[in-house]
Protein backbone atom coordinates (compact mmCIF):
# COMPACT_ATOMS: atom_id res chain seq x y z
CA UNK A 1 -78.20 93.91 38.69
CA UNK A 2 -80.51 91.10 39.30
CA UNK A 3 -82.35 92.43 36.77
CA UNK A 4 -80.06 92.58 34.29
CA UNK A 5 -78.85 89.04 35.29
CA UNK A 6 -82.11 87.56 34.85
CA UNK A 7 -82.75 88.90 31.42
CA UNK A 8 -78.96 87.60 30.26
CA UNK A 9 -79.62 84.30 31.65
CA UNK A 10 -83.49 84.52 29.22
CA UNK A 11 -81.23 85.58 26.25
CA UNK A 12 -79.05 82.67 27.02
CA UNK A 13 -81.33 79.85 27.72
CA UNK A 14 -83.46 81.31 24.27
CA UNK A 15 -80.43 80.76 22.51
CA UNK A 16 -79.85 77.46 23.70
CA UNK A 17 -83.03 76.24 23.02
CA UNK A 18 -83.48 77.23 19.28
CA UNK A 19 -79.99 75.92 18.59
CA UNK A 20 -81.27 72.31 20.22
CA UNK A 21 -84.90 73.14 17.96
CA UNK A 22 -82.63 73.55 15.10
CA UNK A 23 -80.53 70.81 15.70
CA UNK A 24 -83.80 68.52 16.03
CA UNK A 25 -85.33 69.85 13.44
CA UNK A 26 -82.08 68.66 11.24
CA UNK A 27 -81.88 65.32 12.74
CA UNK A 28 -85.14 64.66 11.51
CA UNK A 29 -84.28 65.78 8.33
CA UNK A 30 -81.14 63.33 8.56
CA UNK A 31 -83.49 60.39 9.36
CA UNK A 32 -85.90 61.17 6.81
CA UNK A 33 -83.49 61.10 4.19
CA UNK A 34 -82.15 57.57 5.28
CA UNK A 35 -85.77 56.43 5.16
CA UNK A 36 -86.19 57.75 1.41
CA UNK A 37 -82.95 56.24 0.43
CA UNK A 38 -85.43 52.70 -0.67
CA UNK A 39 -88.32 54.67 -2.34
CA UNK A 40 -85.15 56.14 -4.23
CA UNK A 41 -84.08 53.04 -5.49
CA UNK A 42 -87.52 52.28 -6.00
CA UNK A 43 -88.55 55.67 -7.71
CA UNK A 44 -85.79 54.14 -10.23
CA UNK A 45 -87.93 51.48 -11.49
CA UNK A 46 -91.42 52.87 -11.69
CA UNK A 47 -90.42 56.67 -12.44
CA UNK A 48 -90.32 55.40 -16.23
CA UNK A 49 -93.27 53.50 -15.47
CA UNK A 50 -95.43 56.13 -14.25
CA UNK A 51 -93.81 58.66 -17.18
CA UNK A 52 -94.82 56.31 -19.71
CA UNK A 53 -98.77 55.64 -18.30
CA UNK A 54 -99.04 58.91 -16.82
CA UNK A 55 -99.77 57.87 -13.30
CA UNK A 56 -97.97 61.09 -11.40
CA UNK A 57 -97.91 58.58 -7.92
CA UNK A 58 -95.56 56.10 -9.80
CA UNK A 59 -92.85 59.36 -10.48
CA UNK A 60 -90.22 60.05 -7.76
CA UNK A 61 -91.53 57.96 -4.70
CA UNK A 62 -88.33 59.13 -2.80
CA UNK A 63 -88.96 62.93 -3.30
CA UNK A 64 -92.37 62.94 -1.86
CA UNK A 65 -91.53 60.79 0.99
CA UNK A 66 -88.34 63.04 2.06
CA UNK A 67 -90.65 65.91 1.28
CA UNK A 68 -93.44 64.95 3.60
CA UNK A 69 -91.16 64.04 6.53
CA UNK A 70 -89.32 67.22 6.13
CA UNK A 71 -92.38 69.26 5.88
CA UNK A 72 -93.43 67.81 8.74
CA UNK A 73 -90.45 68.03 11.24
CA UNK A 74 -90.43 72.16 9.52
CA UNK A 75 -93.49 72.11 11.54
CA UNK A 76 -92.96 70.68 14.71
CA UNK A 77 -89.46 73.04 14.49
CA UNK A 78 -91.66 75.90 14.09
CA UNK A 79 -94.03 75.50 17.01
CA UNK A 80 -91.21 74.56 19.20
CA UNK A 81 -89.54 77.78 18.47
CA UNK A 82 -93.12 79.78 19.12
CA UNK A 83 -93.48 78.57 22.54
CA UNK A 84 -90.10 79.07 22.97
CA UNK A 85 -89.91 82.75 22.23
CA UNK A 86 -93.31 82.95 24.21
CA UNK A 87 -91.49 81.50 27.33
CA UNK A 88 -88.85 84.17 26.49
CA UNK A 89 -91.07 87.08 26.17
CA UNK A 90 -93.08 85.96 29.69
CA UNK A 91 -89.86 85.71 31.46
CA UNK A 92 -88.85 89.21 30.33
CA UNK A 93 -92.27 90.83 31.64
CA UNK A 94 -91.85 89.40 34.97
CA UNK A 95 -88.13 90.83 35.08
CA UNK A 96 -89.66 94.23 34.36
CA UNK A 97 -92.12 94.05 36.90
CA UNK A 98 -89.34 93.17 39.11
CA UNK A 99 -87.05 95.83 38.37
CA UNK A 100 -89.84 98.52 40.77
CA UNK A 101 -87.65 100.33 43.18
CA UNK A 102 -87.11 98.30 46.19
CA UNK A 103 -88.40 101.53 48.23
CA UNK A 104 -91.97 100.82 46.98
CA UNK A 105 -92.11 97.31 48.51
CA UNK A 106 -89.93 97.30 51.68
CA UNK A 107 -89.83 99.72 54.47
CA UNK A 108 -87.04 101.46 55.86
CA UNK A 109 -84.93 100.42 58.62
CA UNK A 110 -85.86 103.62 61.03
CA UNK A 111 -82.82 106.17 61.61
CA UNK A 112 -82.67 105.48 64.80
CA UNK A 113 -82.11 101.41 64.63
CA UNK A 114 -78.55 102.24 65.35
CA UNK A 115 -79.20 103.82 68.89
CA UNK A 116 -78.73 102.62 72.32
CA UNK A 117 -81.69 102.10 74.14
CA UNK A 118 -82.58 104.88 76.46
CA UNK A 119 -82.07 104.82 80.35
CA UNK A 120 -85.59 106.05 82.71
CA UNK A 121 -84.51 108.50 85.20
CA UNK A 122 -86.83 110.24 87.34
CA UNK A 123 -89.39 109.26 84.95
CA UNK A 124 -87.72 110.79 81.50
CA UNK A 125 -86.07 108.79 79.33
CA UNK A 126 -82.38 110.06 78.11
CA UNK A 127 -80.83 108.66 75.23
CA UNK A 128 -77.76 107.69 74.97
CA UNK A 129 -75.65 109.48 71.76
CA UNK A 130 -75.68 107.07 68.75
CA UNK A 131 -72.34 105.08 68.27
CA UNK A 132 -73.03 103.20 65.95
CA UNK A 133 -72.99 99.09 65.84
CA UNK A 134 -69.72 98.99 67.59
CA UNK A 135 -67.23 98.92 64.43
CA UNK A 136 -66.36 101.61 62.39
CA UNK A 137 -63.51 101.06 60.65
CA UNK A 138 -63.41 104.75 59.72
CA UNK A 139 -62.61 105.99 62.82
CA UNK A 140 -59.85 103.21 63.76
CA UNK A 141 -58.26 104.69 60.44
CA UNK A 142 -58.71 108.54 61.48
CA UNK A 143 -57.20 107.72 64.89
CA UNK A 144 -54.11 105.91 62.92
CA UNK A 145 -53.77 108.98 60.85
CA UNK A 146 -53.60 111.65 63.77
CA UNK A 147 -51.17 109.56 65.46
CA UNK A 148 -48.69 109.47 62.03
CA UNK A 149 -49.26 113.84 62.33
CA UNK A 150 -48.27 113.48 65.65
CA UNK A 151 -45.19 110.57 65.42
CA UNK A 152 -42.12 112.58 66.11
CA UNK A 153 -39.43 109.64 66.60
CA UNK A 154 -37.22 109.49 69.13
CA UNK A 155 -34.31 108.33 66.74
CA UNK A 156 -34.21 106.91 63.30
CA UNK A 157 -33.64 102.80 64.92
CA UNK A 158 -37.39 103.88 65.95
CA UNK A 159 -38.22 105.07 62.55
CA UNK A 160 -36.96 101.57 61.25
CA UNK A 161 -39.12 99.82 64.07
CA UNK A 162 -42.13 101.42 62.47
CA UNK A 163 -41.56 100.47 59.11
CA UNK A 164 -41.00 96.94 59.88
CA UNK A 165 -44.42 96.52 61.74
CA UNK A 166 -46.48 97.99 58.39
CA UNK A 167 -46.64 94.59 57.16
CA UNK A 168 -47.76 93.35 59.99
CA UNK A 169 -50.21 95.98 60.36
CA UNK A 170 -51.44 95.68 56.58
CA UNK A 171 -52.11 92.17 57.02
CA UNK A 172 -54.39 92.85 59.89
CA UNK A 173 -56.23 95.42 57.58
CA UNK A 174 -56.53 93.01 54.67
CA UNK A 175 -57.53 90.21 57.23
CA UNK A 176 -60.81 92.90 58.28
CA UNK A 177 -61.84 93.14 54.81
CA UNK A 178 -61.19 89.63 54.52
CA UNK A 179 -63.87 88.71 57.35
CA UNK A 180 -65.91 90.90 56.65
CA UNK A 181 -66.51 89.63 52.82
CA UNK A 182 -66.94 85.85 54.77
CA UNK A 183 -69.65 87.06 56.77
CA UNK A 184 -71.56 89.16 54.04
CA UNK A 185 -71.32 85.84 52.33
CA UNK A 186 -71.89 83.55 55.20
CA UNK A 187 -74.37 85.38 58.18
CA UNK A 188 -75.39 89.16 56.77
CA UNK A 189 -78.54 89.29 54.00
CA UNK A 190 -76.67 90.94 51.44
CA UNK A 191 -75.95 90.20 47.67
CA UNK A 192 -73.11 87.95 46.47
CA UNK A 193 -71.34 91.30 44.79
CA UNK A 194 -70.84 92.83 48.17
CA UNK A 195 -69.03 89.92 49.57
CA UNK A 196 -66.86 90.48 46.08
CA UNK A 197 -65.89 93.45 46.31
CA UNK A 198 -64.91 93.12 49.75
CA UNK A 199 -62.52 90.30 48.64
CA UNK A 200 -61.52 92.39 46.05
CA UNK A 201 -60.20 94.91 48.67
CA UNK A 202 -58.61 92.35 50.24
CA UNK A 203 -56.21 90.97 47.52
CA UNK A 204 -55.59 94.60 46.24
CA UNK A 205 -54.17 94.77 50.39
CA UNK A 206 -52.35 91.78 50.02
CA UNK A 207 -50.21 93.39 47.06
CA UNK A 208 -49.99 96.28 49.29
CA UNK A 209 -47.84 94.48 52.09
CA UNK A 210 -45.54 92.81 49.67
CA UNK A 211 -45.05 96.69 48.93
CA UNK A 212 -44.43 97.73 52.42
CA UNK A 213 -42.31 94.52 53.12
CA UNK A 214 -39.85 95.42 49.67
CA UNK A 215 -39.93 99.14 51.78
CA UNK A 216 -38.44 98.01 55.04
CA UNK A 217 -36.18 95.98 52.59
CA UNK A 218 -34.67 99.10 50.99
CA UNK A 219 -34.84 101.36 54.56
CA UNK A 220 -31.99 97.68 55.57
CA UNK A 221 -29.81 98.37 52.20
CA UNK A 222 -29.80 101.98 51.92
CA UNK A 223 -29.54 102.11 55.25
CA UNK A 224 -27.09 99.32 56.36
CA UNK A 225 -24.00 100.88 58.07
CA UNK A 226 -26.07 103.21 60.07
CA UNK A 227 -27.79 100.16 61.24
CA UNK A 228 -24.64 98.51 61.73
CA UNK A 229 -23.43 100.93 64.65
CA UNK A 230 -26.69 100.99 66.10
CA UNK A 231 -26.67 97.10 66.14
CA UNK A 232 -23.05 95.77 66.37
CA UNK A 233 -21.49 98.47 68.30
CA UNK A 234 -18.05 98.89 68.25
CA UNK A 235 -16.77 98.31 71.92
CA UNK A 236 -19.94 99.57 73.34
CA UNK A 237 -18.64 103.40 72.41
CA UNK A 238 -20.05 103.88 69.04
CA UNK A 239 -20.90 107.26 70.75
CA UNK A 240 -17.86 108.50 69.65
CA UNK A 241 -18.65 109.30 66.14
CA UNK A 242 -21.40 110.83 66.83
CA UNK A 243 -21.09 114.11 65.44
CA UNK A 244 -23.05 115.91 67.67
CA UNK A 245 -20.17 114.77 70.05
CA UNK A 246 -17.47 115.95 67.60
């Protein structure tokens, strides 16, 4: 990617700079133009002069003056635009030389740099099983899944309690992503399109709670007079309908 960023930003800046060449290159042709407009008027006068004798220098002054200033800023256009693509083709050698794998010019972290350091017992050393550097979100989510295979509610008022906390919970999700795309940004060595992505993950979660928020919504609508006994019982004996009772 850096790579291919480098070489866009070579194509870019190559553009720019012939368009500015060309641009030049007319502005001098502008100026040399006003500057022929008097040999012009001049040309006027001894162009029948010079016709009439034969002296070539006395026909069109203005012609050959525009013509030499023209020819002459053709020039300087051209060996702008040489060094130019020069420049251009230098900077895209060096991006190829930088595009060898980053295996061939930086070692690897060893397998173990995860690892707890050992404890000396009796003279052996014992390590301790890898856990890794303390936060895997992977497992946090595996535990959260065997718990929802597990969840057998007690009623459905405790069913409703769950669903209201998801946004809650969601926001707490979207708020890890969310710190960790800060400090891939801010305090880890890693490339801007990490911390990107990561953000990325983090809106896409934000759309998710407004999702789980319109769910606990309908649970309240569709839902509404079984809520109703469970929270504005009537005289404390709502019981009674119960049709297990009946």
């Amino acid at each position: 990617m850096r790579g291919l960023r480098e070489r866009a930003w070579a194509r870019w800046r190559l553009w720019r700079r012939l368009t500015l060449s060309a641009l030049r290159c007319y502005g001098r042709k502008v100026l040399a133009a006003a500057i022929s407009v008097p040999f012009f008027a001049l040309g006027m006068i001894t162009h029948p002069i010079g016709v009439r004798l034969g002296w070539r220098w006395l026909m069109w002054p203005g012609q050959r003056v525009y013509d030499r200033l023209a020819a002459a800023a053709n020039r300087a256009r051209e060996d702008r635009d040489t060094g130019i693509r020069d420049e251009y083709a230098t900077t895209l050698e060096a991006a190829a030389e930088d595009d060898e794998p980053i295996s061939a010019t930086v070692r690897r972290a060893p397998r173990s740099h995860h690892a707890y350091a050992g404890t000396s017992t009796g003279g052996s050393t014992t390590m301790s099983t890898p856990t890794g550097p303390g936060f895997l979100f992977n497992e946090s989510a595996s535990e959260m899944e065997a718990a929802a295979k597990s969840y057998e509610p007690a009623g459905m008022m405790h069913v409703h309690d769950t669903i209201k906390g998801f946004p809650e919970a969601l926001e707490s999700v979207a708020n890890t992503f969310a710190i960790l795309a800060q400090k891939s940004d801010e305090e880890f060595p890693l490339e801007p399109e990490v911390g990107t992505s990561l953000d990325a993950i983090y809106h896409a979660l934000q759309l998710a709670i407004d999702e789980a928020e319109d769910a606990f919504q309908t649970f309240r609508t569709v839902h509404e007079q079984d809520i109703r006994r469970h929270e504005e019982p009537r005289n404390n004996a709502e019981e009674g309908w119960d049709t297990t009772n009946n």
